[in-house]
C-alpha atoms as a PDB file:
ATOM      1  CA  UNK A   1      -4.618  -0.999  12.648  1.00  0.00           C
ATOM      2  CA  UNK A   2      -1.923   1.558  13.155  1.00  0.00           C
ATOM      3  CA  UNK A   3      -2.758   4.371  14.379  1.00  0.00           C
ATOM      4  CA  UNK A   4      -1.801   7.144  13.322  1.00  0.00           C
ATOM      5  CA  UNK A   5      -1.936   6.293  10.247  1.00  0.00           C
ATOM      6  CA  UNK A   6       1.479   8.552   8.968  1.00  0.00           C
ATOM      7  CA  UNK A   7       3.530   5.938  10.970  1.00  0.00           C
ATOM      8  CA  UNK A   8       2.518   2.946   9.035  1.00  0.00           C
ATOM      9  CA  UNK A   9       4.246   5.064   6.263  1.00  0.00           C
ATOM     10  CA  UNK A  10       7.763   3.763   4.556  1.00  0.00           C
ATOM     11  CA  UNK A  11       9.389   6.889   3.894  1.00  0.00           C
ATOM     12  CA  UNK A  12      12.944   6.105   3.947  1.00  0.00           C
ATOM     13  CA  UNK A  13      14.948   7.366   0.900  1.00  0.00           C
ATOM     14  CA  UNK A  14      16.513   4.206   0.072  1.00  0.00           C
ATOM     15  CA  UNK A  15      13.285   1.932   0.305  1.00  0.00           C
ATOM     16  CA  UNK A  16      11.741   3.765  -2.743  1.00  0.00           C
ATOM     17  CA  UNK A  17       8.571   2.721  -1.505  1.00  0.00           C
ATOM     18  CA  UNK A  18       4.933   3.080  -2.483  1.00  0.00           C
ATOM     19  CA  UNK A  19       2.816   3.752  -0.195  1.00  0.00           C
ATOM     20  CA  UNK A  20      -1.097   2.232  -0.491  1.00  0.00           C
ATOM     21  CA  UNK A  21      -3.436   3.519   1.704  1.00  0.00           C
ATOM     22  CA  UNK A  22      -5.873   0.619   1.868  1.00  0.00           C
ATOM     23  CA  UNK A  23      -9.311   1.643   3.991  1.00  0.00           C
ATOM     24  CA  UNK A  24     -12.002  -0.689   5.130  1.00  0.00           C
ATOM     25  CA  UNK A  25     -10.225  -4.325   4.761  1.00  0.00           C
ATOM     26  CA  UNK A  26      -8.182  -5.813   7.930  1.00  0.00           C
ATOM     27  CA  UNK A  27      -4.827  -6.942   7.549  1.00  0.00           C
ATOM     28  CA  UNK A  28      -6.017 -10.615   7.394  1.00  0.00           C
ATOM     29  CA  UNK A  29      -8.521  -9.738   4.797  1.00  0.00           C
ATOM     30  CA  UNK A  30      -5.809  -8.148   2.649  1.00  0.00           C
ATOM     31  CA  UNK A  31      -4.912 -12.008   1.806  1.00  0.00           C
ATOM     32  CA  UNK A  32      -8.492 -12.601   0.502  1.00  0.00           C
ATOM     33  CA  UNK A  33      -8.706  -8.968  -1.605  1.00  0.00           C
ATOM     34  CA  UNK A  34      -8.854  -9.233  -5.407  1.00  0.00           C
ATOM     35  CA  UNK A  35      -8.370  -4.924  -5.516  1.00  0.00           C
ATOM     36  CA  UNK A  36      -5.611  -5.206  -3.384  1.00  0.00           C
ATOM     37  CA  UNK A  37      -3.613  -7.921  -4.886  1.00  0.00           C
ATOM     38  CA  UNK A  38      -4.230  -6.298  -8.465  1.00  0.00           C
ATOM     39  CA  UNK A  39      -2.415  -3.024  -6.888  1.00  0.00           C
ATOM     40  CA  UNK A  40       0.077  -5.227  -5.950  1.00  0.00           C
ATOM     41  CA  UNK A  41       0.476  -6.955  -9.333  1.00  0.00           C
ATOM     42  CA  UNK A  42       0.342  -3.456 -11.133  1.00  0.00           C
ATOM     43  CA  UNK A  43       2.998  -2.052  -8.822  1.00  0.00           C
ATOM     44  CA  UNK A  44       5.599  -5.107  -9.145  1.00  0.00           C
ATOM     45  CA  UNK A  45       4.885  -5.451 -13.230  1.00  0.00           C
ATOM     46  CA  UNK A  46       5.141  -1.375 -13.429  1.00  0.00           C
ATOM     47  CA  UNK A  47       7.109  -0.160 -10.454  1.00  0.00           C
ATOM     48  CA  UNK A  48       6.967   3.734  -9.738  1.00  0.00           C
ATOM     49  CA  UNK A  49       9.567   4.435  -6.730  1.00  0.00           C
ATOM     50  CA  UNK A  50       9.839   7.352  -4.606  1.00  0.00           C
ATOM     51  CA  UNK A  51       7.408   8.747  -2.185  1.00  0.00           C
ATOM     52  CA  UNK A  52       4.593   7.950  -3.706  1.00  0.00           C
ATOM     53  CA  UNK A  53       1.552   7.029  -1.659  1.00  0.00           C
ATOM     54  CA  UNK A  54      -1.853   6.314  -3.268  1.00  0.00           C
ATOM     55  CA  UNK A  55      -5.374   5.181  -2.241  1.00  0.00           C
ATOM     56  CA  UNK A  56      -7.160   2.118  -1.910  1.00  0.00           C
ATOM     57  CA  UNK A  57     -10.855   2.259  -1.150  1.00  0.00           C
ATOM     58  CA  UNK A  58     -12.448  -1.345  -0.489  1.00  0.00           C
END
């Protein structure tokens, strides 16, 4: 967990990255997460760039 949560943020121009807020899964369970690796599939197959930041429930 990072806490708070703005500084697990990417936010640097040139990373164009997008942000997913992912609550209720640890980071070893984001391995085993069918939700999360469908964002991830989504977001590589339909990229959106800038400072975006959306959330993931469990």
């Amino acid at each position: 967990m990072i806490t708070p949560a703005v500084s697990a943020k990417l936010t640097h121009p040139a990373l164009a990255a997008t942000n997913v807020r992912i609550r209720d899964i640890g980071h070893l369970s984001l391995l085993l997460s069918r939700s999360v690796l469908a964002d991830l599939i989504t977001g590589l197959e339909h990229p959106v760039g800038g400072d975006h930041t959306r959330t993931r429930g469990a």
